[in-house]
Protein backbone atom coordinates (compact mmCIF):
# COMPACT_ATOMS: atom_id res chain seq x y z
CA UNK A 1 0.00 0.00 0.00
CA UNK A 2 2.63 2.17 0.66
CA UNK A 3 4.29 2.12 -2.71
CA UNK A 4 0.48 3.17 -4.29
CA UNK A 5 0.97 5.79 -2.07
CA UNK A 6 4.48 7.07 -3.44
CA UNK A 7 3.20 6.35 -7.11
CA UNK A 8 0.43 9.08 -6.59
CA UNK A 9 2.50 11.57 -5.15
CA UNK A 10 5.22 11.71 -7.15
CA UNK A 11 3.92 12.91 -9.99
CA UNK A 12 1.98 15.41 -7.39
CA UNK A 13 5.42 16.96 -6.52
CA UNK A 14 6.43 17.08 -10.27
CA UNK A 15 3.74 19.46 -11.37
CA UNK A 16 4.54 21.96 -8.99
CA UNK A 17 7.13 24.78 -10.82
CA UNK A 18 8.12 28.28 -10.30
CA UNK A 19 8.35 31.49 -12.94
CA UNK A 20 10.80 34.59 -12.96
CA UNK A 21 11.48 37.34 -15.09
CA UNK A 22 13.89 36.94 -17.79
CA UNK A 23 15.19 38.91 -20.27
CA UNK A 24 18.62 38.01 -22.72
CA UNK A 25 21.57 39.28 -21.79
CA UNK A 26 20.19 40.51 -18.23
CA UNK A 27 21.33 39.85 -15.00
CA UNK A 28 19.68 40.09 -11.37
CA UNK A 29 19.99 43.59 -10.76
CA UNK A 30 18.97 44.88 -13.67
CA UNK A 31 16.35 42.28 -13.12
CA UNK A 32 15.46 43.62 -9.72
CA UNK A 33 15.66 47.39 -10.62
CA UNK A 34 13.44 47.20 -13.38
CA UNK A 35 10.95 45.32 -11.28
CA UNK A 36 10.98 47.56 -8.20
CA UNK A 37 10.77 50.35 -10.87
CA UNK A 38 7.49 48.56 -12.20
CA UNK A 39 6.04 48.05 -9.19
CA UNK A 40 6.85 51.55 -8.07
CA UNK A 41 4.19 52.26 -10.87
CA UNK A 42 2.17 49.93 -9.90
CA UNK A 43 1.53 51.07 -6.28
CA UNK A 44 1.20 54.32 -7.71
CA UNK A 45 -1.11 53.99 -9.59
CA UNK A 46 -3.06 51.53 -7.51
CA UNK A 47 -2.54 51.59 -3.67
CA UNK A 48 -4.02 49.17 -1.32
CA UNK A 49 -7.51 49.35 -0.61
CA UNK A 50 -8.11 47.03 2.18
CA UNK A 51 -11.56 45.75 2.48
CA UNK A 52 -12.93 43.82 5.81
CA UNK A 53 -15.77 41.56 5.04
CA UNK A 54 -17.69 39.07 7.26
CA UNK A 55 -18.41 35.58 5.93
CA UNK A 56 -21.02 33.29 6.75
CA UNK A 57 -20.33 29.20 7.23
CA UNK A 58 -22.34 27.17 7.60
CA UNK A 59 -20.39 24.04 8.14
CA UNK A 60 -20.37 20.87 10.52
CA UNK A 61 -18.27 20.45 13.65
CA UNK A 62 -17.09 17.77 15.39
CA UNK A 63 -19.32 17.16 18.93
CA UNK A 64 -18.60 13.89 21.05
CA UNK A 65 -21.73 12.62 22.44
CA UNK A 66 -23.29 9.32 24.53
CA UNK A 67 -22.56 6.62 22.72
CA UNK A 68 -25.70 4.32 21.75
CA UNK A 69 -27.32 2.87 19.14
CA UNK A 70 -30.15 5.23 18.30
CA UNK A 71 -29.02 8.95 17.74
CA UNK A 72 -24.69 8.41 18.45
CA UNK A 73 -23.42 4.85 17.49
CA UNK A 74 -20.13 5.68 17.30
CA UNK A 75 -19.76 8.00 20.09
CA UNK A 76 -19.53 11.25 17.88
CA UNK A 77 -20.92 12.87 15.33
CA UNK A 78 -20.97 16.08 13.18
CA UNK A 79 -23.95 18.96 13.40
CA UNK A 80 -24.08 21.41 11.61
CA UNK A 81 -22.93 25.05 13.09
CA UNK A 82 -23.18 28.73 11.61
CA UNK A 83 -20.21 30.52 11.93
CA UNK A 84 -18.81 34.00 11.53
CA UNK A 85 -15.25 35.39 10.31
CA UNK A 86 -13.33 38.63 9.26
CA UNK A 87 -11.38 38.32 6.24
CA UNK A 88 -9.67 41.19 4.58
CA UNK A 89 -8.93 41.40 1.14
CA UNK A 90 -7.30 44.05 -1.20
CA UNK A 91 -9.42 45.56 -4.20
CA UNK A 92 -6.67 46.63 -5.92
CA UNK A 93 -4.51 43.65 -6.07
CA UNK A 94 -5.39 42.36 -9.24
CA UNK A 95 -5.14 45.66 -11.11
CA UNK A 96 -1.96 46.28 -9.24
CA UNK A 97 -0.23 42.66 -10.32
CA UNK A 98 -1.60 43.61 -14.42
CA UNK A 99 0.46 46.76 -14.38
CA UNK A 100 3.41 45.47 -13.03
CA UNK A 101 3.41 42.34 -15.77
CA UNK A 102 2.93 45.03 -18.39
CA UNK A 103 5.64 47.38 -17.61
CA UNK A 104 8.39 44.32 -16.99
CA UNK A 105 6.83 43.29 -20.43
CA UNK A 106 7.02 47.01 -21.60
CA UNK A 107 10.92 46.72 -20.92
CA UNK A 108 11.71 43.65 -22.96
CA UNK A 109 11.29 41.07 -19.89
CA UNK A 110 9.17 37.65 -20.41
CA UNK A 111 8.17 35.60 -17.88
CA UNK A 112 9.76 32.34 -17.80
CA UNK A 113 8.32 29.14 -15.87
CA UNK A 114 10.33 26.06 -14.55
CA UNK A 115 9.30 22.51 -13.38
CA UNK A 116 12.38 21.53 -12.08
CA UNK A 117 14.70 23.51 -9.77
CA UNK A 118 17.48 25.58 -11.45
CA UNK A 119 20.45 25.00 -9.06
């Protein structure tokens, strides 16, 4: 069983990759100037507007109980609860992220993505 196990997640943890900015001929700091330089703009032009929301769940949680046959054989079991949270979010993010991809693509960069590490 366990080797079913390994055969499912390996090709899990393949899958996963990472991207960077690349242009030819660049190097890191130019490649980190030019994209503090971008998102400069992009901060300008779009600050953070943090919004608070509340959300509503409505999901089950886990109660022990009595254990008998009738209403708890197995000595638990899961009712259903409302529940209430804060969660912030940031309006502009999306805009913000756009305008930084289009001025590092303004200034020649591409973004490049990798499935296996680059040691």
């Amino acid at each position: 069983m366990k080797t079913y196990g390994l055969l499912i997640l390996l090709p899990i943890a393949t899958l996963t990759g990472c991207s960077r900015w690349e242009r030819p001929g660049a190097n890191d700091v130019s490649r980190q100037a030019d994209y503090a330089a971008c998102e400069a703009r992009g901060f300008d032009r779009f600050p953070p507007d943090v919004v608070r929301d509340i959300e509503f769940d409505y999901g089950d949680k886990y109660v022990t109980c009595e254990k008998n046959k009738k209403t708890c054989p197995n000595g638990y079991r899961y009712e259903p609860r409302p529940s209430l949270r804060t969660v912030q979010s940031d309006r502009n993010q999306n805009a913000r992220t756009a305008t930084i991809d289009a001025c590092m693509y303004g200034k020649g960069w591409h973004e490049k993505t990798y499935y296996w590490p680059q040691w």
